[in-house]
PDB file of N, CA and C in Angstrom:
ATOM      1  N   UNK A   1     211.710 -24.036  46.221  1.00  0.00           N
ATOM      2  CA  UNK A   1     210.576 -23.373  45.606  1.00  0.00           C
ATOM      3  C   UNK A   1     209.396 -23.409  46.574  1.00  0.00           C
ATOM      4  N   UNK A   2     208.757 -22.102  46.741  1.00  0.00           N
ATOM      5  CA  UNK A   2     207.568 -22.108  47.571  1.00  0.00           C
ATOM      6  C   UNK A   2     206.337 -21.522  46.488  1.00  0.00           C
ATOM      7  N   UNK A   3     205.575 -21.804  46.849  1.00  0.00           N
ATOM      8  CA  UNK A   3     204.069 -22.192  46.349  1.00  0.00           C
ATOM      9  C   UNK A   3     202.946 -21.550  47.223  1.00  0.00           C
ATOM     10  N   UNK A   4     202.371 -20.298  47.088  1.00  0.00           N
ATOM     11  CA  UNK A   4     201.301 -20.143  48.156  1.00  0.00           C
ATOM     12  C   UNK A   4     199.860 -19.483  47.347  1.00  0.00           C
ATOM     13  N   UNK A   5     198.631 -20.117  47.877  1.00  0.00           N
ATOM     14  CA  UNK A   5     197.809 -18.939  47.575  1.00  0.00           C
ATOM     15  C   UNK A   5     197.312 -17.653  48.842  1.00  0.00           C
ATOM     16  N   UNK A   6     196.870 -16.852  47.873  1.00  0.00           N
ATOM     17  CA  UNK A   6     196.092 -16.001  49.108  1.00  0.00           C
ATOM     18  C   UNK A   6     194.954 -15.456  48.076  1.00  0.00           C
ATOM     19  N   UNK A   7     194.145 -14.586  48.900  1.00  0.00           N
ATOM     20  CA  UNK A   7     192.752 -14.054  48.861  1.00  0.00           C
ATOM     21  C   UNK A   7     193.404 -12.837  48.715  1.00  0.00           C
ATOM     22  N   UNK A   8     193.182 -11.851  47.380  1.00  0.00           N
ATOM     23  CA  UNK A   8     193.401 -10.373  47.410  1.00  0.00           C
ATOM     24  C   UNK A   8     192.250  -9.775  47.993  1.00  0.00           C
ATOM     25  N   UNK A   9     192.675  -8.819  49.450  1.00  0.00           N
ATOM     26  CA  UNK A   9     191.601  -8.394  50.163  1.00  0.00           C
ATOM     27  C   UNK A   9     191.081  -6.891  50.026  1.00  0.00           C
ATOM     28  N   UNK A  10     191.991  -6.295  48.766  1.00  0.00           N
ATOM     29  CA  UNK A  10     191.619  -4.697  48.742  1.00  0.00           C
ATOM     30  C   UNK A  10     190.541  -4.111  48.138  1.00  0.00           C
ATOM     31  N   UNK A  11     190.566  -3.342  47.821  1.00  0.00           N
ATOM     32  CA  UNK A  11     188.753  -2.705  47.405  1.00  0.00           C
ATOM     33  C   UNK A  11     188.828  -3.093  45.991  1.00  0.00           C
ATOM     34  N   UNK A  12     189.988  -2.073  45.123  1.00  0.00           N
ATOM     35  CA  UNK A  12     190.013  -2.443  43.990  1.00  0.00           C
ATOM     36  C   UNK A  12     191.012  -3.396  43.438  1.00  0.00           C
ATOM     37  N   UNK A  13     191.297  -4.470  44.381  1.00  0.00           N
ATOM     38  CA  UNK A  13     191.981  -5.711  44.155  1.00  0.00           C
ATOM     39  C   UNK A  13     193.540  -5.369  43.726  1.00  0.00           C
ATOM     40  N   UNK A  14     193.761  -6.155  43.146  1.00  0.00           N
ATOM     41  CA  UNK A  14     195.377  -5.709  42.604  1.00  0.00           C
ATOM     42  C   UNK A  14     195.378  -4.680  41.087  1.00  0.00           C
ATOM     43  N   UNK A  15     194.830  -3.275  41.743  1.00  0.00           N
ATOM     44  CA  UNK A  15     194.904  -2.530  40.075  1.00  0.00           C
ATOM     45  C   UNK A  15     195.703  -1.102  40.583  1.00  0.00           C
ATOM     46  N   UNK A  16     196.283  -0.497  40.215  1.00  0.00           N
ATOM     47  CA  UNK A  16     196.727   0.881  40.053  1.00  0.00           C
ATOM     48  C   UNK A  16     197.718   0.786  41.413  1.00  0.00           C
ATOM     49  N   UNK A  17     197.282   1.524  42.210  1.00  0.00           N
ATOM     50  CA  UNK A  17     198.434   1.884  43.553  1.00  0.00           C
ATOM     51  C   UNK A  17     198.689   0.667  44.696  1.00  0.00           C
ATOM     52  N   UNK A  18     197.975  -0.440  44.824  1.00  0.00           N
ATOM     53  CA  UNK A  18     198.192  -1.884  44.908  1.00  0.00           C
ATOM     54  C   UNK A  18     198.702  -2.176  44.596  1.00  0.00           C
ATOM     55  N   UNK A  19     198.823  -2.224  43.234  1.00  0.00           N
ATOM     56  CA  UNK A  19     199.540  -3.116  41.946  1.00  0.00           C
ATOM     57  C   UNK A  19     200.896  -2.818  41.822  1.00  0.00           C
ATOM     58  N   UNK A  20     201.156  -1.143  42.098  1.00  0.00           N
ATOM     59  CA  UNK A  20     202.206  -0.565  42.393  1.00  0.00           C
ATOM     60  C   UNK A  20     203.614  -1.274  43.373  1.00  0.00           C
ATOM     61  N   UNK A  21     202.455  -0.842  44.858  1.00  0.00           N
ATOM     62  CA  UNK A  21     203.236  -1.211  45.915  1.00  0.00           C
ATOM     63  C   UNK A  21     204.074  -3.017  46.523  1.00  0.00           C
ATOM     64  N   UNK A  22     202.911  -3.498  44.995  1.00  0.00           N
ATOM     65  CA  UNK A  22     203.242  -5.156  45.122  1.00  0.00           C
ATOM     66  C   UNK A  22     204.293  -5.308  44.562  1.00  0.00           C
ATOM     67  N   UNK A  23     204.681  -4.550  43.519  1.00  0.00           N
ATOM     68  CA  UNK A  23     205.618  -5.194  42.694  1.00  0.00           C
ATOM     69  C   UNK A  23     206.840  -4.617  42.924  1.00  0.00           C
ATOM     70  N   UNK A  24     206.549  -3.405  43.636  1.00  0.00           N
ATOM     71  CA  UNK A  24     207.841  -2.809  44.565  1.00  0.00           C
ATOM     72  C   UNK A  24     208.178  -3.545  45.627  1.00  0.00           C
ATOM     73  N   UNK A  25     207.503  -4.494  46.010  1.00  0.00           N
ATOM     74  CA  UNK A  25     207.630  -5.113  47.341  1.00  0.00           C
ATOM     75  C   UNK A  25     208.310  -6.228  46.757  1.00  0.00           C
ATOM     76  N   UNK A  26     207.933  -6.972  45.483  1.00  0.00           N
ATOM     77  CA  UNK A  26     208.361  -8.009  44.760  1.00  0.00           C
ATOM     78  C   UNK A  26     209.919  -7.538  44.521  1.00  0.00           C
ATOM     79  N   UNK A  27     209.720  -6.754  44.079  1.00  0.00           N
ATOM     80  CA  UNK A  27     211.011  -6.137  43.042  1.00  0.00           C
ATOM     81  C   UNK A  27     212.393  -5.672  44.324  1.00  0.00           C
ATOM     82  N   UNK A  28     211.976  -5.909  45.794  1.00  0.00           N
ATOM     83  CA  UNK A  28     213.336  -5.731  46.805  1.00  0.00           C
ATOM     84  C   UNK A  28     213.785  -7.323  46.968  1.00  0.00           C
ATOM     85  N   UNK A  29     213.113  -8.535  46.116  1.00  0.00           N
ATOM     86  CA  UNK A  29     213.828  -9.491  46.933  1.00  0.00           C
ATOM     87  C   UNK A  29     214.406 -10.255  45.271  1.00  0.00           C
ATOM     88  N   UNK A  30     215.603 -10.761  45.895  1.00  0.00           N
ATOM     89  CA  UNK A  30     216.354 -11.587  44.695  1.00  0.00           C
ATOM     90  C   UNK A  30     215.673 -13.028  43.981  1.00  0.00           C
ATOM     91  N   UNK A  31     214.516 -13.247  44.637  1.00  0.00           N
ATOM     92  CA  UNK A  31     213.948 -14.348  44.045  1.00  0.00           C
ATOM     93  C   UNK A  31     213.368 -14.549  43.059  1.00  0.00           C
ATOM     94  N   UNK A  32     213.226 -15.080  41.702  1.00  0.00           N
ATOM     95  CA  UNK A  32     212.035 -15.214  41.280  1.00  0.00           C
ATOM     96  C   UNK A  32     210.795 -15.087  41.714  1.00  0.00           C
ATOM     97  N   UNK A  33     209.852 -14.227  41.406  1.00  0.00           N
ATOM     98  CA  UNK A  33     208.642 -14.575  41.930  1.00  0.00           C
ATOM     99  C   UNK A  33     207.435 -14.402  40.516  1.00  0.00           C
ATOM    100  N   UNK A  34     206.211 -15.241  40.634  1.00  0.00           N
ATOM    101  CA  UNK A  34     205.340 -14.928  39.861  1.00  0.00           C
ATOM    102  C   UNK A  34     204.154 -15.179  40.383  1.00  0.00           C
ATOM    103  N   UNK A  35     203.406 -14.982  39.538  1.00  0.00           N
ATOM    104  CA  UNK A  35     201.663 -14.630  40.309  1.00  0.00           C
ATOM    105  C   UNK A  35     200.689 -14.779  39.185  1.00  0.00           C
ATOM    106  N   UNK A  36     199.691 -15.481  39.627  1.00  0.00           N
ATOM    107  CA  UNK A  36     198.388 -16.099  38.515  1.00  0.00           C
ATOM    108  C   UNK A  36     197.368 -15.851  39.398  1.00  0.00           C
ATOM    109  N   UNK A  37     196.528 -15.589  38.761  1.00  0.00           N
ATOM    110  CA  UNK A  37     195.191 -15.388  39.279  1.00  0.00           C
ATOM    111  C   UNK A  37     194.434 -16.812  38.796  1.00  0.00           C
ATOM    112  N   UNK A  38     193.982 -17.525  40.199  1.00  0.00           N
ATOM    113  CA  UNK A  38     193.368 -18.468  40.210  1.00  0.00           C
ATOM    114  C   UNK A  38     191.821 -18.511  39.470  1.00  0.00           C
ATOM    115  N   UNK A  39     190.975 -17.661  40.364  1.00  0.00           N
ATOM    116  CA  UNK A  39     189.849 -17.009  40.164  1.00  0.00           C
ATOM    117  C   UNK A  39     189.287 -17.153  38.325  1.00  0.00           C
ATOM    118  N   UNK A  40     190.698 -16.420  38.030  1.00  0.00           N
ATOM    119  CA  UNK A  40     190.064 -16.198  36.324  1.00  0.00           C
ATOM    120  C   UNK A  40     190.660 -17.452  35.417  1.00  0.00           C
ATOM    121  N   UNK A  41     191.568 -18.552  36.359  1.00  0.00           N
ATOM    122  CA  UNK A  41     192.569 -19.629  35.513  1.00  0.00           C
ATOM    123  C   UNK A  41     193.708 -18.607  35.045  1.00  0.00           C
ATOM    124  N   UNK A  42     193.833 -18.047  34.991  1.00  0.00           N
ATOM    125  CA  UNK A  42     195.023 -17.275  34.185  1.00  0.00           C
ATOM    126  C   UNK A  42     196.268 -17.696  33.992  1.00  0.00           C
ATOM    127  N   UNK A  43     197.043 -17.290  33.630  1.00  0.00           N
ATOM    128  CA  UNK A  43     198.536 -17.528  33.088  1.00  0.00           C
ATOM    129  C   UNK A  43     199.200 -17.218  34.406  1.00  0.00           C
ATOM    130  N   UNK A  44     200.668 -17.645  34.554  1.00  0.00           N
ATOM    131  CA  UNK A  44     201.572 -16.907  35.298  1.00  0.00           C
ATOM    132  C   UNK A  44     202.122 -15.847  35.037  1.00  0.00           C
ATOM    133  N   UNK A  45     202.629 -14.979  35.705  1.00  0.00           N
ATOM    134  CA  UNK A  45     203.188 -13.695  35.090  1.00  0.00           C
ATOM    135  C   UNK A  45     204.231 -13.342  36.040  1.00  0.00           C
ATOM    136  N   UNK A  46     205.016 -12.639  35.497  1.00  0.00           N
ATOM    137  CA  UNK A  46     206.179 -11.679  36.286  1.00  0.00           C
ATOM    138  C   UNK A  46     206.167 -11.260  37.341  1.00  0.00           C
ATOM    139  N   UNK A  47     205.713 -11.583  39.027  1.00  0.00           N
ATOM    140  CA  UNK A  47     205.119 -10.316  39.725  1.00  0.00           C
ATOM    141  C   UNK A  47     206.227  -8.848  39.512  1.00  0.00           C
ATOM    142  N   UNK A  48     207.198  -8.889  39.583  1.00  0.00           N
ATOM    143  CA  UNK A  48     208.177  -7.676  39.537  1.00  0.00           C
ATOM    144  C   UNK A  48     207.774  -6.982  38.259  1.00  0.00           C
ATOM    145  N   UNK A  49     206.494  -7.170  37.451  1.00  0.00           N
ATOM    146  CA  UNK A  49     206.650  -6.425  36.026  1.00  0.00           C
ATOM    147  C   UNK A  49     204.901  -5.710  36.429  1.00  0.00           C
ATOM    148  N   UNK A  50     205.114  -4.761  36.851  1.00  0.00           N
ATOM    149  CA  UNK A  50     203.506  -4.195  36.856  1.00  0.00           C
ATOM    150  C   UNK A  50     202.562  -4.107  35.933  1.00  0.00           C
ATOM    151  N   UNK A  51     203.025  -3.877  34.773  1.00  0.00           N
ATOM    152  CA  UNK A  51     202.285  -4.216  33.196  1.00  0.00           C
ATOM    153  C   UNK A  51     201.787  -5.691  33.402  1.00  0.00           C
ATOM    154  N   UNK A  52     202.508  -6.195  33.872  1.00  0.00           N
ATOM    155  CA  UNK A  52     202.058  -7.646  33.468  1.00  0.00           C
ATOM    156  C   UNK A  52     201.241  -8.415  34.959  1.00  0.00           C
ATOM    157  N   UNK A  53     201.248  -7.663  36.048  1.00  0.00           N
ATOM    158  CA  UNK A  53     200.289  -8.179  36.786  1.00  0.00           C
ATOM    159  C   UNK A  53     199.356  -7.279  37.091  1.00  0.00           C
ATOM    160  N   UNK A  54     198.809  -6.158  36.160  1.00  0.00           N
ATOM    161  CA  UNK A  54     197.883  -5.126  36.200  1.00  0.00           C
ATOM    162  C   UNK A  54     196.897  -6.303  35.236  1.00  0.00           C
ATOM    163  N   UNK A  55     197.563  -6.904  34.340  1.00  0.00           N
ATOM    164  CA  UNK A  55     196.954  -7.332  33.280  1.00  0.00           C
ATOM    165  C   UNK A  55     196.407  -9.275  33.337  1.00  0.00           C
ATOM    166  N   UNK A  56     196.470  -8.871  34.744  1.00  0.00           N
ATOM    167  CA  UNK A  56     195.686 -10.682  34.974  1.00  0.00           C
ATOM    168  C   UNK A  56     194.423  -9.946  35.947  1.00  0.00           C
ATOM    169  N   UNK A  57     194.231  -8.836  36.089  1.00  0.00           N
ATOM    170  CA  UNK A  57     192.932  -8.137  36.554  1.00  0.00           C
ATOM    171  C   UNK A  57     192.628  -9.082  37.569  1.00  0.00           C
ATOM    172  N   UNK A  58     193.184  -9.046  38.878  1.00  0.00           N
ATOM    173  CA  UNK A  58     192.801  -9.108  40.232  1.00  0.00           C
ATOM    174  C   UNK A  58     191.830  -8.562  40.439  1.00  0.00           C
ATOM    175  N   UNK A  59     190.548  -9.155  40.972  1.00  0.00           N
ATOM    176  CA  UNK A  59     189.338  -7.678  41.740  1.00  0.00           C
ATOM    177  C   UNK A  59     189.579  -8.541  43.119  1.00  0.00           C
ATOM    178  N   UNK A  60     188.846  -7.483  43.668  1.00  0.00           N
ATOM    179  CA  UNK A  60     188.528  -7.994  45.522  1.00  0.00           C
ATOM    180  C   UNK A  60     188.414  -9.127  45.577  1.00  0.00           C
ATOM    181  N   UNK A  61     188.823  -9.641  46.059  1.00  0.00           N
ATOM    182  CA  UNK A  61     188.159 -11.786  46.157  1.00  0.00           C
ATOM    183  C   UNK A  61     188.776 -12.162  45.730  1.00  0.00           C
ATOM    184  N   UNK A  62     189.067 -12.244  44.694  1.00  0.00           N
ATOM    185  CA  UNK A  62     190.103 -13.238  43.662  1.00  0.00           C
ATOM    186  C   UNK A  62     191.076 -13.885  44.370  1.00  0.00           C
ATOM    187  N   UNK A  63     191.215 -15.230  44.019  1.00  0.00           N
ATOM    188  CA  UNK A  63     192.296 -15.806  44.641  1.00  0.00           C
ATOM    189  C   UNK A  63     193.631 -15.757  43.478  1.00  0.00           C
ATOM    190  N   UNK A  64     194.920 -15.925  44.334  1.00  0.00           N
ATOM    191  CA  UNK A  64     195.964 -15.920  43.603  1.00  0.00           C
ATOM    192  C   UNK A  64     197.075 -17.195  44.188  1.00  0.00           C
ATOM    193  N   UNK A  65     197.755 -16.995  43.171  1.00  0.00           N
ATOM    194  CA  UNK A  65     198.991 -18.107  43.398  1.00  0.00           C
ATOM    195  C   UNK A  65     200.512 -17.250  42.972  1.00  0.00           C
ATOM    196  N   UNK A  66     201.035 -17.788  43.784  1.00  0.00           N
ATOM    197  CA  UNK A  66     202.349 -17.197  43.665  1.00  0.00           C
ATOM    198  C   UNK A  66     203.588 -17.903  44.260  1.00  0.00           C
ATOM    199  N   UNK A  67     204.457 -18.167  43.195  1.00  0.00           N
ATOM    200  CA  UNK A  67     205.718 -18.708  43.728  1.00  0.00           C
ATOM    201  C   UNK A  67     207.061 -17.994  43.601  1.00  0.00           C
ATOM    202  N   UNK A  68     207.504 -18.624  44.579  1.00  0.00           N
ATOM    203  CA  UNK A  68     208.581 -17.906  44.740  1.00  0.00           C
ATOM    204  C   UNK A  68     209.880 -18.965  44.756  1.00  0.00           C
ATOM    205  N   UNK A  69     211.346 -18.675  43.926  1.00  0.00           N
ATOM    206  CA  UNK A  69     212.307 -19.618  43.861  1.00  0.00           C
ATOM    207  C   UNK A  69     213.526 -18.622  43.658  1.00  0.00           C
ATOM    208  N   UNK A  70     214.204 -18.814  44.671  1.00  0.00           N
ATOM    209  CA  UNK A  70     215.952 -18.197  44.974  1.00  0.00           C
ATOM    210  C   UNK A  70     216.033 -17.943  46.599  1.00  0.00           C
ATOM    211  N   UNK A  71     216.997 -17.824  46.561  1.00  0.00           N
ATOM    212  CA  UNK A  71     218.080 -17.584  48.270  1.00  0.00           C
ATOM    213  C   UNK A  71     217.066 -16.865  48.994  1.00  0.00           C
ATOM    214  N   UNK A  72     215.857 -16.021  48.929  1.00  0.00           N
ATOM    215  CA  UNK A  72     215.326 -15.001  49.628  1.00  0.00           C
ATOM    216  C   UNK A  72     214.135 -15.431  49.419  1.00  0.00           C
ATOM    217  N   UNK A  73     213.208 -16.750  48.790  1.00  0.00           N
ATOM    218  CA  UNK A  73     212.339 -17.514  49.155  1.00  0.00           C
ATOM    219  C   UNK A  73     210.901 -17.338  50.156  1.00  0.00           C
ATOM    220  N   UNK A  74     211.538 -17.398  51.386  1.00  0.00           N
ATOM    221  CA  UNK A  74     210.743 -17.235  52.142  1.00  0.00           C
ATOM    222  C   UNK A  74     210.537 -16.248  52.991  1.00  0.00           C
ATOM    223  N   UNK A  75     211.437 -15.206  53.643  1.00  0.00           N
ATOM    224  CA  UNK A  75     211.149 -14.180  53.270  1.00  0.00           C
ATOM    225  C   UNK A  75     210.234 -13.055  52.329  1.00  0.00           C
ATOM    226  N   UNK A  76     210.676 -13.441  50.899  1.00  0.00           N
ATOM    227  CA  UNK A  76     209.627 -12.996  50.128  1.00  0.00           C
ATOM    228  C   UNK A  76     208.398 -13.251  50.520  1.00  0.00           C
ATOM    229  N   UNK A  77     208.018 -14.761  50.243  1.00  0.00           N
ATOM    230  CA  UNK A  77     206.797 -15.247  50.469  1.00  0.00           C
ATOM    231  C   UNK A  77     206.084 -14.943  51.630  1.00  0.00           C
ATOM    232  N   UNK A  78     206.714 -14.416  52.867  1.00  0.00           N
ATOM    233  CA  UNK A  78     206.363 -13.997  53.970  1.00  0.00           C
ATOM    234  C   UNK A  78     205.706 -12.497  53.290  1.00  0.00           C
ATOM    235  N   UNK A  79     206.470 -11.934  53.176  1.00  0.00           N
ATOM    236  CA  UNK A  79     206.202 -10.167  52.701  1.00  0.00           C
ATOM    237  C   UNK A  79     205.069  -9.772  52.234  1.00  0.00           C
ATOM    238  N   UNK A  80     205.092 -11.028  51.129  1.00  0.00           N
ATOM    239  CA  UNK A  80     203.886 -10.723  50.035  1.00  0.00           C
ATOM    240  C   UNK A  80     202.392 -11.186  50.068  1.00  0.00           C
ATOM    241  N   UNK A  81     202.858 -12.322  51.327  1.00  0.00           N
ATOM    242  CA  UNK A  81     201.590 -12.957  51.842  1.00  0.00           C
ATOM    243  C   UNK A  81     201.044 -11.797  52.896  1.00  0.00           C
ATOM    244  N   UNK A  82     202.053 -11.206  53.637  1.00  0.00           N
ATOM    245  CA  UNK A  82     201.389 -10.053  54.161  1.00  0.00           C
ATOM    246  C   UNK A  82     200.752  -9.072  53.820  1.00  0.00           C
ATOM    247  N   UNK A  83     201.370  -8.587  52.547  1.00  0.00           N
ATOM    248  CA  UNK A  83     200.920  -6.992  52.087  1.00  0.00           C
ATOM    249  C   UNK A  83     199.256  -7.566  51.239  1.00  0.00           C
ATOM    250  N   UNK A  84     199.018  -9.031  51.013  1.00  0.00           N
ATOM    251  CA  UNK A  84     197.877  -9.516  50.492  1.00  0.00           C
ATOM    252  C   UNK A  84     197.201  -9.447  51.204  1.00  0.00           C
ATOM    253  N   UNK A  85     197.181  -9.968  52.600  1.00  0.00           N
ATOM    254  CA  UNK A  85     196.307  -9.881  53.962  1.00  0.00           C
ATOM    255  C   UNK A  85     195.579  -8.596  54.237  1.00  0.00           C
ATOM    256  N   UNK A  86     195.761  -7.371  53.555  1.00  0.00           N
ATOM    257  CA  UNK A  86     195.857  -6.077  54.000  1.00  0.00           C
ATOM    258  C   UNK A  86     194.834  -6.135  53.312  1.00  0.00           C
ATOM    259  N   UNK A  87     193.457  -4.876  53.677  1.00  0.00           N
ATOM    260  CA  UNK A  87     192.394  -4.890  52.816  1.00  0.00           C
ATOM    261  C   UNK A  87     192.312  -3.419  52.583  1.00  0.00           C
ATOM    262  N   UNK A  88     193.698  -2.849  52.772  1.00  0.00           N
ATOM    263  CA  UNK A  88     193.739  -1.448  52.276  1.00  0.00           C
ATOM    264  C   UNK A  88     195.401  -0.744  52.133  1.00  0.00           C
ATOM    265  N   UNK A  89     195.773  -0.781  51.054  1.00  0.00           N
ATOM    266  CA  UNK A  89     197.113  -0.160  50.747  1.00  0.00           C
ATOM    267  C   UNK A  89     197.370   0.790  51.288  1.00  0.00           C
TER     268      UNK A  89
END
């Protein structure tokens, strides 16, 4: 099991075509993965379910947490820590 935070760096944070491309990015690897927004305390959620990480309302700044657990681990966690780094989809 890996464990990471990052800083969402996009304009309108993780909402609409962000939110999209994350969970498509989530949704190619076999791992569990989920994602909480630090920032607001929030719950964990699904990342592979876009309903459900539209709805922990990421804005610009916000920090997040996200783990990841199965065979494709780190990888994932690589991917997703990248496409977070990005301050424009």
């Amino acid at each position: 099991m890996i464990t990471a935070q990052h800083k969402v760096l996009f304009a309108v944070g993780l909402h609409a075509r962000p939110a999209g491309k994350f969970v498509k990015l989530a949704k190619s690897f076999e791992s569990s993965i989920t994602l909480r927004n630090i920032t607001r305390d929030g719950e964990q959620v699904d990342a592979k379910s876009l309903v459900k990480v539209m709805k922990i309302a990421c804005a610009k700044d916000h920090e997040v947490e996200l783990t990841f657990d199965g065979p494709d681990e780190q990888p994932a966690a690589d991917a997703l820590g990248e496409f977070l780094a990005q301050s424009e989809e």
